[in-house]
Protein backbone atom coordinates (compact mmCIF):
# COMPACT_ATOMS: atom_id res chain seq x y z
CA UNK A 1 63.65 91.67 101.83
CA UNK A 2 65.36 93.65 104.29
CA UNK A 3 67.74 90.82 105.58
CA UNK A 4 68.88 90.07 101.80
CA UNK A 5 69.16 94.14 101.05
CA UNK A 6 71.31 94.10 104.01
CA UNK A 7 73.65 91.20 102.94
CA UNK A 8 73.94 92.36 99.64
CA UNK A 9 75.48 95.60 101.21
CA UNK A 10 77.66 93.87 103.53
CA UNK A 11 78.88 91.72 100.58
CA UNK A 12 79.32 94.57 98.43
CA UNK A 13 81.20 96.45 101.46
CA UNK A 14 83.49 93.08 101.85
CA UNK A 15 84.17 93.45 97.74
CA UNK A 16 84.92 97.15 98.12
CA UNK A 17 87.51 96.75 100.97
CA UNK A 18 89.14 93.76 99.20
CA UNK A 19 89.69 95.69 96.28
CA UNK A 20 91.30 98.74 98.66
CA UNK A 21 93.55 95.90 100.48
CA UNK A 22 94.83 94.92 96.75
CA UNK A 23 95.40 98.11 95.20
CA UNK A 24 96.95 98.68 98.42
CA UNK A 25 99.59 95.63 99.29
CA UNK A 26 103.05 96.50 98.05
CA UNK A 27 106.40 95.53 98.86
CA UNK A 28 110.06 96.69 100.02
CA UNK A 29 112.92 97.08 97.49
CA UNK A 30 116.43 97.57 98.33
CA UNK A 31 120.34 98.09 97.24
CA UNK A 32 122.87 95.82 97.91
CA UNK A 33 126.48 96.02 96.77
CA UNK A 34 127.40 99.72 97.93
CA UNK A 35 129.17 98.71 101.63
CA UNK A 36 131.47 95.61 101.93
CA UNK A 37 129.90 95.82 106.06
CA UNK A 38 126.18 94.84 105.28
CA UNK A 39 126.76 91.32 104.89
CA UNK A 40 126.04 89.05 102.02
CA UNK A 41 123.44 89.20 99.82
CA UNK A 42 121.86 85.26 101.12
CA UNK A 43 121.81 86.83 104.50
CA UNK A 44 120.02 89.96 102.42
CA UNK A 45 117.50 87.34 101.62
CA UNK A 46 117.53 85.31 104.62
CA UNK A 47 114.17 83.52 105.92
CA UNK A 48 112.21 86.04 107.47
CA UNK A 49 113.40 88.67 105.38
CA UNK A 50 111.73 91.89 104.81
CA UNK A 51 112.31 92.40 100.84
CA UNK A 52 110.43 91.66 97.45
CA UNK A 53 112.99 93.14 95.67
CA UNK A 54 116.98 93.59 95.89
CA UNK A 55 119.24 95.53 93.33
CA UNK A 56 122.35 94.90 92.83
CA UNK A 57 124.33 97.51 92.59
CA UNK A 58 126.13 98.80 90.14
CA UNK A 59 127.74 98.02 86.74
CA UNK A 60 128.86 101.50 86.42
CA UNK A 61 130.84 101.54 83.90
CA UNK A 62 129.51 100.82 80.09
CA UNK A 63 128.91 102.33 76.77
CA UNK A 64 130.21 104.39 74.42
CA UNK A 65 133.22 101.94 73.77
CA UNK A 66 134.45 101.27 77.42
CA UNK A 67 134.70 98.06 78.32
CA UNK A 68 131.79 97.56 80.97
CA UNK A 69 132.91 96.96 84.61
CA UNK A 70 130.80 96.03 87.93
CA UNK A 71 131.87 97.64 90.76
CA UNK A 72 130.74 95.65 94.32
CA UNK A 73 132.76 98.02 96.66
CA UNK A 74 134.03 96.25 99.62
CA UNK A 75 132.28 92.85 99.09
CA UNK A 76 134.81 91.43 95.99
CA UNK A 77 137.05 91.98 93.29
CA UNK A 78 135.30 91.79 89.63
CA UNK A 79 138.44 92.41 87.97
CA UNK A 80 140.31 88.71 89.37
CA UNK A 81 136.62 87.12 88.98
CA UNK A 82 136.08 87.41 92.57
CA UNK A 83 132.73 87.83 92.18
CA UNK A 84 131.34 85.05 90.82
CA UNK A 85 130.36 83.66 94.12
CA UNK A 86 127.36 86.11 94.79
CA UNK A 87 125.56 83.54 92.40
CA UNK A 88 124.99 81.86 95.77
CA UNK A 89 123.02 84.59 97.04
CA UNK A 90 121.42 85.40 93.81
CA UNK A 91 119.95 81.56 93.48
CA UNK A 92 118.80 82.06 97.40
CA UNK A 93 116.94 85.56 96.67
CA UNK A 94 115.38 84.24 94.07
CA UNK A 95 114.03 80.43 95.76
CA UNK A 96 112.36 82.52 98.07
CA UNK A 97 110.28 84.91 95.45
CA UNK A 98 112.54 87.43 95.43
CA UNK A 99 113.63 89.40 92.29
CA UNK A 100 116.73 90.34 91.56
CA UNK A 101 117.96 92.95 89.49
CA UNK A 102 121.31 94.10 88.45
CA UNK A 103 121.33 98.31 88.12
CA UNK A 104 123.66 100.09 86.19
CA UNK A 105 124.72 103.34 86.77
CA UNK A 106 124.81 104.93 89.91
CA UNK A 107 126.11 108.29 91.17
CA UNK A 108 129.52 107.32 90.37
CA UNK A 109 131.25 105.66 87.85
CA UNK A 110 131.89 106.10 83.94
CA UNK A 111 128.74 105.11 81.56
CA UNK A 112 126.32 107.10 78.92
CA UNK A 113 125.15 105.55 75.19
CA UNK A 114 126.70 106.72 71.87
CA UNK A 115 123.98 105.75 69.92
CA UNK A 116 120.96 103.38 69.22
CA UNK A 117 123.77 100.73 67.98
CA UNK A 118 125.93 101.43 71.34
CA UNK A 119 122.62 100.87 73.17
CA UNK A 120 122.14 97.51 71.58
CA UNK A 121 125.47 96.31 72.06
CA UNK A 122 125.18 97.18 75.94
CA UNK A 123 121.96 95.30 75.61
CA UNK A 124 123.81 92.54 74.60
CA UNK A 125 126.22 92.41 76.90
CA UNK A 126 123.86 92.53 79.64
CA UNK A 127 121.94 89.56 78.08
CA UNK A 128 124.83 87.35 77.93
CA UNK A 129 126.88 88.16 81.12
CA UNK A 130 123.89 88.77 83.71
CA UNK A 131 120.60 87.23 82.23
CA UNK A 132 119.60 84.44 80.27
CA UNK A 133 122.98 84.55 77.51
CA UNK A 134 125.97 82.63 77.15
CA UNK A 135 128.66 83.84 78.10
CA UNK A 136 132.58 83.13 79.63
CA UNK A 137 132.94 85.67 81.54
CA UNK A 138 129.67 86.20 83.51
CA UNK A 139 131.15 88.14 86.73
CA UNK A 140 128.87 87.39 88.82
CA UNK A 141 128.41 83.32 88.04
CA UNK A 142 126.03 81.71 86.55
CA UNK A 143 122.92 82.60 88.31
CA UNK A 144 120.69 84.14 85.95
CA UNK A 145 119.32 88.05 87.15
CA UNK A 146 115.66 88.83 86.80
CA UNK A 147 116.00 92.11 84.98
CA UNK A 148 117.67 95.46 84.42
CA UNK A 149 117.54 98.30 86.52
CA UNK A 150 118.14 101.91 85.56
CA UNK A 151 119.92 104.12 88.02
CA UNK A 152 120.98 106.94 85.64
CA UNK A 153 122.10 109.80 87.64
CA UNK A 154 124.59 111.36 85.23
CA UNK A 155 126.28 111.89 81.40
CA UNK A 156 124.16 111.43 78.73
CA UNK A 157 120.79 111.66 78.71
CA UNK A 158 120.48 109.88 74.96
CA UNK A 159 119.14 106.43 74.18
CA UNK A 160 118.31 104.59 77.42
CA UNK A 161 114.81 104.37 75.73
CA UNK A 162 117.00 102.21 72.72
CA UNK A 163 118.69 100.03 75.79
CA UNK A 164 115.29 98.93 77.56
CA UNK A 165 113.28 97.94 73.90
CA UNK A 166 116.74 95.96 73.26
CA UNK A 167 116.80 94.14 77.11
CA UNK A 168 112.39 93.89 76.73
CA UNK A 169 112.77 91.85 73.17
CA UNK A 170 114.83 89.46 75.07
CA UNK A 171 111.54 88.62 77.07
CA UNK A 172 110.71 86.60 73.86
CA UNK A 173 113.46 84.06 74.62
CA UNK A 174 111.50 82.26 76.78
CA UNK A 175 112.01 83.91 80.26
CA UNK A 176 110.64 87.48 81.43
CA UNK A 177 113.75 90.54 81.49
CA UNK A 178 112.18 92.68 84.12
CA UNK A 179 112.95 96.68 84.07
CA UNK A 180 113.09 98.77 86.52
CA UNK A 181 114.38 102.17 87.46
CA UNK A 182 115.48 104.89 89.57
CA UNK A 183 114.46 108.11 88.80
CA UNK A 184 115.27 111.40 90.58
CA UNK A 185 111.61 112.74 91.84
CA UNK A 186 111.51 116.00 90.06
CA UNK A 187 109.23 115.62 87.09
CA UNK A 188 110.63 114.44 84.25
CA UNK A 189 113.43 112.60 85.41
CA UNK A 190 116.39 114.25 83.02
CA UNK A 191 118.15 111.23 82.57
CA UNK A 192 115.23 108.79 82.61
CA UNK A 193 112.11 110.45 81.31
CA UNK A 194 112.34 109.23 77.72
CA UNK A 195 113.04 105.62 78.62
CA UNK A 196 110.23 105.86 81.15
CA UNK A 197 108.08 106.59 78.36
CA UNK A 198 108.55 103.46 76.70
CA UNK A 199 105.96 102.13 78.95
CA UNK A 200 108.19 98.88 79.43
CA UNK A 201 109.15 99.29 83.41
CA UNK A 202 107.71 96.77 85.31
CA UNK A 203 108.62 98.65 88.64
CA UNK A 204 109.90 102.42 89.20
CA UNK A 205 111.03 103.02 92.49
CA UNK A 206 111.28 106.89 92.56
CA UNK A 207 113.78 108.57 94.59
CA UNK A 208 111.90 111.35 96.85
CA UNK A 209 115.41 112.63 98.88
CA UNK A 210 117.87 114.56 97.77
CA UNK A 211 115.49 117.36 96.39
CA UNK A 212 113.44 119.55 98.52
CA UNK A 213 111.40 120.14 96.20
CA UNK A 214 108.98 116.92 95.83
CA UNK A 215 110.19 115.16 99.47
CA UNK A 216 109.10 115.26 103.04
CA UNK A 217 110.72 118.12 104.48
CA UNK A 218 110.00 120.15 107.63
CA UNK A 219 107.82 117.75 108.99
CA UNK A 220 105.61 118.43 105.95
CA UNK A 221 104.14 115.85 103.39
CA UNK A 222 102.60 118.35 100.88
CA UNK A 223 105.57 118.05 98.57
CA UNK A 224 106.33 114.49 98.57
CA UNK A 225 102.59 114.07 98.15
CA UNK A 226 102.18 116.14 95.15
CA UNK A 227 105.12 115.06 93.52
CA UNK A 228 103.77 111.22 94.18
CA UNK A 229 100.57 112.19 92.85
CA UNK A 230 102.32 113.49 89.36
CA UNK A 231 104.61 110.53 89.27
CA UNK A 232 101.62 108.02 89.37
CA UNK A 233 99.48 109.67 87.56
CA UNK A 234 101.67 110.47 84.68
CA UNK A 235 103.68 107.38 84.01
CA UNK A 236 103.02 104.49 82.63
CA UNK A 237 104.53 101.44 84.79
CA UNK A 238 103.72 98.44 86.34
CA UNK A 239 104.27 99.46 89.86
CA UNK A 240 105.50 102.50 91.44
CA UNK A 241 107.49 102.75 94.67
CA UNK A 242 108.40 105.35 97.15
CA UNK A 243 111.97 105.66 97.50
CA UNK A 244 113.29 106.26 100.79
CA UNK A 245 116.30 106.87 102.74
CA UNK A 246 116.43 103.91 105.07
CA UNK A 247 118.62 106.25 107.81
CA UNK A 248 118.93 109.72 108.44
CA UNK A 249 122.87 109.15 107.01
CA UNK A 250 121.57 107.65 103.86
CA UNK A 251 121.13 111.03 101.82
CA UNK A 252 121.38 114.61 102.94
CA UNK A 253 117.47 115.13 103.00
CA UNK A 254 114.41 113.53 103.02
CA UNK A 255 113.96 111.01 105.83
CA UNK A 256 110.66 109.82 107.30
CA UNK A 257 110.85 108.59 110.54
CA UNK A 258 108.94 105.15 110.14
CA UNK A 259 106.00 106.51 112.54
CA UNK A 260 105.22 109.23 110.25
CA UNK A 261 105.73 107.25 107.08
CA UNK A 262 102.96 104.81 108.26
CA UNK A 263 100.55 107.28 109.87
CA UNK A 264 100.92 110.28 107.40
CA UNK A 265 102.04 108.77 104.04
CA UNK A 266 101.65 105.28 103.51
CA UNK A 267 97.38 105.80 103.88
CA UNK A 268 97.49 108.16 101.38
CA UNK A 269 99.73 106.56 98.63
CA UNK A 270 98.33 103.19 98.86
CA UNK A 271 94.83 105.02 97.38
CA UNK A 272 96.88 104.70 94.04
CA UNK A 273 96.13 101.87 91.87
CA UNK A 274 100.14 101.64 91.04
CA UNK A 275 101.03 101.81 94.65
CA UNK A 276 103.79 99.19 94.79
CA UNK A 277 105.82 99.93 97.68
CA UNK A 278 108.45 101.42 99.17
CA UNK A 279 112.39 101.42 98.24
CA UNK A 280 115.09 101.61 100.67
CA UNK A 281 118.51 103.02 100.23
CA UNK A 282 120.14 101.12 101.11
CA UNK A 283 120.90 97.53 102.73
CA UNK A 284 123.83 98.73 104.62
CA UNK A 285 121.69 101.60 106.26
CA UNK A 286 118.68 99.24 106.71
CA UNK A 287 120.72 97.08 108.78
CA UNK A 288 121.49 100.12 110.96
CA UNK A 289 117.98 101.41 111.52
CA UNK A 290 115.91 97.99 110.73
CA UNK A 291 113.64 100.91 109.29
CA UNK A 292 111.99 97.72 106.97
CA UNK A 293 111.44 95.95 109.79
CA UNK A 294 109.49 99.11 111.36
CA UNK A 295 107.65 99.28 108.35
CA UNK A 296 106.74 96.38 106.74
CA UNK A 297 103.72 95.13 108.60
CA UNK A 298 102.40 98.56 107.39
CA UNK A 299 103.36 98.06 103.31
């Protein structure tokens, strides 16, 4: 009796940990588009790379009657339909598992919604000229994007909750939209928090930099921990990430050095059932640091 107590405690101790390494496996998400130097997006997502995720980044300018523009910086011109090669990369990410979003917004540009009927139309658009739609003028090819994701960092704070129930119905067509977004980390995100309650956002990669008040700062966690806590415990997502800075020059505060990241933070947020990562701003600074790299046997 005592030889079958003990395996039935070693084979519930075997269960337990399995269901710790689950909760606990997550990915790496990242930017590209922002810096004509970090190379193409099939090198991105070259063999042996280090991301589940890659955004590009950004259609940032739409809505409210503007006629919606993608801006790649340095890597091609939209406007002469330069762009339409990065299907190339697109159809690489994704042959090797990796999902690929198109984000709108971004901390410069032109966009906000009008109205629940503007917020359809922009729906729309992004249906035919990025995901599964017909369209002439898709800029960037005909690869077809994963999903939408929402880097709202300024205008309007109206209606994004219209624009991701329009881009979710279009799940019904046969292939799954994805959403994601990028909130700011203090809690609720102004321009976000209503579309976040939708409960339709497959991933939400939270930015914790660029406010001291819920990121790692002074060598302290507490903050970043706290606000983590409220972010997964409050939302209702598929997946939650940490967003990161992947260099010290990648935001004006909040970097982890990689050490700390994996000794302080990563064993405590992995504890949460929508632990689903980490996010790294950006490709370009990635490249620099190879803070992924650092990092990802640790994820």
């Amino acid at each position: 009796m005592a030889v079958k107590s003990q395996v039935i405690t070693l084979l519930l101790s075997l269960f337990l940990a399995l269901i710790v390494t689950c909760h606990g496996k997550g990915g790496i998400a990242t930017y590209w588009g922002q810096n004509g130097n970090e190379g193409t997006l099939d090198q991105a997502c070259a063999p042996g790379t280090n991301y589940s995720y890659v955004n590009i980044a950004f259609l940032n300018q739409f809505g409210n009657g503007q006629t919606p523009a993608i801006n790649l910086a340095g890597h091609c011109n939209p406007a002469n339909n330069g762009c339409t090669g990065v299907s190339t990369g697109i159809r690489a990410c994704q042959s090797r598992g990796i999902k690929v979003m198109l984000s709108i917004g971004g901390g410069a540009g032109s966009y906000s919604l009008a109205s629940p009927a503007d917020a359809k139309s922009v729906a729309e658009y992004l249906w035919n000229n990025f995901l599964g739609g017909q369209s002439s003028s898709r800029p960037l090819g005909p690869a077809v994007l994963d999903g939408i994701d929402f880097d709202i960092e300024q205008g309007s704070t109206l209606y994004y909750d219209y624009l991701a129930r329009y881009l979710a119905s279009y799940s019904s067509q046969g292939r799954k939209v994805y959403l994601t977004a990028a909130p700011q980390c203090p809690f609720p995100d102004a321009h976000l928090g209503t579309a976040l309650n939708t409960g339709l956002f497959d991933y939400v990669w939270v930015q914790f930099y660029n406010n001291l008040q819920c990121e790692y700062s002074s060598g302290s966690t507490s903050n970043l921990i706290s606000s983590w806590n409220r972010w997964t415990t409050s939302i209702n997502a598929g997946k939650i990430l940490m967003g990161l800075p992947a260099s010290p020059a990648a935001a004006s505060s909040g970097y982890i050095p990689p050490n700390v990241l994996i000794s302080q933070v990563l064993p405590v947020i992995k504890k949460s059932a929508k632990y689903g990562g980490v996010m790294l701003w950006n490709r370009y600074y990635d490249e620099q640091t190879q803070y992924s790299a650092a990092i990802v046997g640790s994820i």
